[in-house]
Protein backbone atom coordinates (compact mmCIF):
# COMPACT_ATOMS: atom_id res chain seq x y z
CA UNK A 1 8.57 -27.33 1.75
CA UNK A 2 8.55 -26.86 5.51
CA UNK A 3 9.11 -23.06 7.05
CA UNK A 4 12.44 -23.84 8.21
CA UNK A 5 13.98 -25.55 4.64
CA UNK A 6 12.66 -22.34 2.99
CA UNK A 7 14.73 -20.05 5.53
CA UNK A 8 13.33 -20.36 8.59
CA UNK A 9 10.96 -19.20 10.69
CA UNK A 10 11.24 -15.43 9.91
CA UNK A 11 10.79 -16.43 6.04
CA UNK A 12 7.77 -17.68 7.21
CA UNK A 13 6.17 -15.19 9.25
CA UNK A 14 7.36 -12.22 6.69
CA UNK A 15 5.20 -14.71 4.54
CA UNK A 16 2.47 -14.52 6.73
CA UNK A 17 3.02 -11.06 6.56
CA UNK A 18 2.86 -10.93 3.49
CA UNK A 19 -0.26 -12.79 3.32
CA UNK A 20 -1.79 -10.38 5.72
CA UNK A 21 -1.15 -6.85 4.15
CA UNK A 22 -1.75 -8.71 0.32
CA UNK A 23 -5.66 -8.96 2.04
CA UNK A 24 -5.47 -5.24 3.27
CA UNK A 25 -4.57 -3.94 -0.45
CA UNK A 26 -6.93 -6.02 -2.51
CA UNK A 27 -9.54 -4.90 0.03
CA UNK A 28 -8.20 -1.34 -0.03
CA UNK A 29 -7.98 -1.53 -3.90
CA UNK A 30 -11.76 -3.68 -3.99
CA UNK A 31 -13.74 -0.71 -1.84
CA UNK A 32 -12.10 1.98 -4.65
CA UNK A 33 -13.58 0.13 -7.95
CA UNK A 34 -15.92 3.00 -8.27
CA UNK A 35 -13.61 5.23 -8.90
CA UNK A 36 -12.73 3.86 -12.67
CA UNK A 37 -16.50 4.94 -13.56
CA UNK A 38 -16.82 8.25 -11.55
CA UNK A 39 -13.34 9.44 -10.73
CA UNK A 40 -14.94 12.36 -9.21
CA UNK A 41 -15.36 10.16 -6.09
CA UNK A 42 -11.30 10.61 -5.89
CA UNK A 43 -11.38 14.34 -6.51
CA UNK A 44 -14.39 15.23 -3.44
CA UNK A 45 -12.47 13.24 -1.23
CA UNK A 46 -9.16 15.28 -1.84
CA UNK A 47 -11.04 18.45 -1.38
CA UNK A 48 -12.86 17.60 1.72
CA UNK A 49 -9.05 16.72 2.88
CA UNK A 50 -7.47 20.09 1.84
CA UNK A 51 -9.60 21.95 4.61
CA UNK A 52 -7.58 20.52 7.04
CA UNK A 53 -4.44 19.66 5.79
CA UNK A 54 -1.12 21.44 6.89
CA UNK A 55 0.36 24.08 4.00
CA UNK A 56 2.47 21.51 2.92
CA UNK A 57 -0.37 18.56 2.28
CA UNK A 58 -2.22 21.67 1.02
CA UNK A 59 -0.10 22.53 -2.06
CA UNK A 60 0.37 19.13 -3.05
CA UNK A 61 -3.40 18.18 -3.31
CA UNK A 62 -3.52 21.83 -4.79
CA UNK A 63 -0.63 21.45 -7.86
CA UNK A 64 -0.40 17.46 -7.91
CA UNK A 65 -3.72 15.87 -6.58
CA UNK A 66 -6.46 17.58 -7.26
CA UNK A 67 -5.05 18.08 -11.08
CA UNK A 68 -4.12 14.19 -11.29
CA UNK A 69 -7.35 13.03 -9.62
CA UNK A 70 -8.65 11.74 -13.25
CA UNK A 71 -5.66 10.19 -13.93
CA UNK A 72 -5.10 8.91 -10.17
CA UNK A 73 -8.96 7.54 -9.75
CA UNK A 74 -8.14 5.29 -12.21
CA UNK A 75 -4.63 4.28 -11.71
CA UNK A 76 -4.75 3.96 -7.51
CA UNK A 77 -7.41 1.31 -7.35
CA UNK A 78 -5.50 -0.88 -9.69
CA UNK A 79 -2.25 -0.25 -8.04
CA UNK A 80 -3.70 -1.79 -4.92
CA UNK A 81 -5.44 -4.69 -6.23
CA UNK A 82 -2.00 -5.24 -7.87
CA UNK A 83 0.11 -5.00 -5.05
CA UNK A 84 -2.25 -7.15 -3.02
CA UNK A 85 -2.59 -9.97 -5.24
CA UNK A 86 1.25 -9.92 -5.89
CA UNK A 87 1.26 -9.91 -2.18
CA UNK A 88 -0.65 -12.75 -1.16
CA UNK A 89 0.70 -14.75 -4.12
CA UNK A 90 4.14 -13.68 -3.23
CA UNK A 91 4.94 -12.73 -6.48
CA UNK A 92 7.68 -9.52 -6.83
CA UNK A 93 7.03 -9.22 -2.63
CA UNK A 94 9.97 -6.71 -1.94
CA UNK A 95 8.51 -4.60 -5.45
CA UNK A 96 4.97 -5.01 -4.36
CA UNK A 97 5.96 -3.63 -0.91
CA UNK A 98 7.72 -0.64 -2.11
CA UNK A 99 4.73 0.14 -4.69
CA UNK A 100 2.63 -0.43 -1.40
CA UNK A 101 5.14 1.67 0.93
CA UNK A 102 4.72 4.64 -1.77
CA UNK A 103 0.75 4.51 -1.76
CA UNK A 104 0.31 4.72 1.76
CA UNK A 105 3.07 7.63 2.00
CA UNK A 106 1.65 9.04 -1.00
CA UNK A 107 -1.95 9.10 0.56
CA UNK A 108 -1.43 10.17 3.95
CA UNK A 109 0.53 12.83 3.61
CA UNK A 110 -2.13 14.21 0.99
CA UNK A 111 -4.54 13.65 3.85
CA UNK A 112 -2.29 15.99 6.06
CA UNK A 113 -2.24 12.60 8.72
CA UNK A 114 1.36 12.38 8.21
CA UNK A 115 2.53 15.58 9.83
CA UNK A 116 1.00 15.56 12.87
CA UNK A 117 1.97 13.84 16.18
CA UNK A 118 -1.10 11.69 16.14
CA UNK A 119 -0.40 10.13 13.22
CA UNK A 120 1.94 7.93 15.86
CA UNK A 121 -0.85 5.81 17.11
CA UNK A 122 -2.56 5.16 13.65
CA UNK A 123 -3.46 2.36 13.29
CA UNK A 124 -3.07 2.99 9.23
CA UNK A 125 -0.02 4.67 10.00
CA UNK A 126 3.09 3.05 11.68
CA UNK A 127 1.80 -0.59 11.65
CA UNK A 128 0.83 -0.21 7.94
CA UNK A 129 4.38 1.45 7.07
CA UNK A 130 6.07 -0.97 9.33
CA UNK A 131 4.84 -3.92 7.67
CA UNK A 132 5.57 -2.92 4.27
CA UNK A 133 9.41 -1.80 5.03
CA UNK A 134 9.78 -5.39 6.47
CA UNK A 135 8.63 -7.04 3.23
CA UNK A 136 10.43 -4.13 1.44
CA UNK A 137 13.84 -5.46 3.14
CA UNK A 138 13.43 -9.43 3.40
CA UNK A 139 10.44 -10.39 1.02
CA UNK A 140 13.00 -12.34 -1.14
CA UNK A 141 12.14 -15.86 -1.74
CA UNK A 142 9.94 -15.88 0.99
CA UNK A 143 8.16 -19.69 1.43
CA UNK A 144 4.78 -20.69 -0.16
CA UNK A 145 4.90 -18.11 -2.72
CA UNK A 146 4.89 -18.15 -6.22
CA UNK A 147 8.65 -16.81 -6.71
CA UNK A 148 10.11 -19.09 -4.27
CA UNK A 149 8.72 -22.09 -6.39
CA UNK A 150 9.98 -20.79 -9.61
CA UNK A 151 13.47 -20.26 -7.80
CA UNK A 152 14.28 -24.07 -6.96
């Protein structure tokens, strides 16, 4: 199947894409594996971030983070592996970017990142959110993926 039978040549660089950020998880997801045997890993990193964080990053690490870190240390890593082998395979692309989308949110704004002006020029912060809305929106059927074999 050639780029432009399977919708053209935006199918096939939102497969590329695709491709791209599916690597970033599963490496994301890969360097947090040690966090299913010591999820206190999870837990000093969100304290070391609450220093810093604005009052509103602040309360959430306080009443959701902190509190979920056992739960989170466990589930997070997983999550990402998940969403970046669903990514690269293109399997569920417009869920996996979503799930994605909601991790990175989810993340910097515990991290405080997100409300600040800086945050602008990130390079974990627009181009990483940018990416993952595009695949959110037109990750459908997307060429040399998984789905878009089983859809024929």
């Amino acid at each position: 199947m050639t780029p432009t039978q399977a919708g053209g040549s935006s199918a096939f660089a939102l497969r590329v894409l695709s491709l791209c950020m599916g690597v970033f998880f599963l490496f994301m997801g890969l360097d947090k594996t040690s966090w299913f045997a010591e999820p206190g890993l999870l837990t000093k990193q969100l304290r070391g971030w609450h220093g810093e964080a604005p009052a509103p990053s602040r309360w959430y690490l306080e009443t959701v983070a902190i509190p979920g870190a056992p739960v989170f240390a466990r589930i997070v890593p997983a999550a990402e592996l998940a969403v970046g082998v669903a990514l690269i395979a293109g399997i569920q692309v417009r869920l996996a970017a979503v799930a994605g989308l909601f991790m990175v949110l989810n993340f910097h704004f515990a991290m405080g990142v997100l409300l600040r002006y800086s945050y602008l020029w990130n390079g974990y912060g627009p181009p990483v959110l940018g990416s993952l809305v595009a695949l959110a929106i037109g990750g459908a059927r997307l060429p040399f993926s998984v789905t878009s074999r089983r859809a024929r």
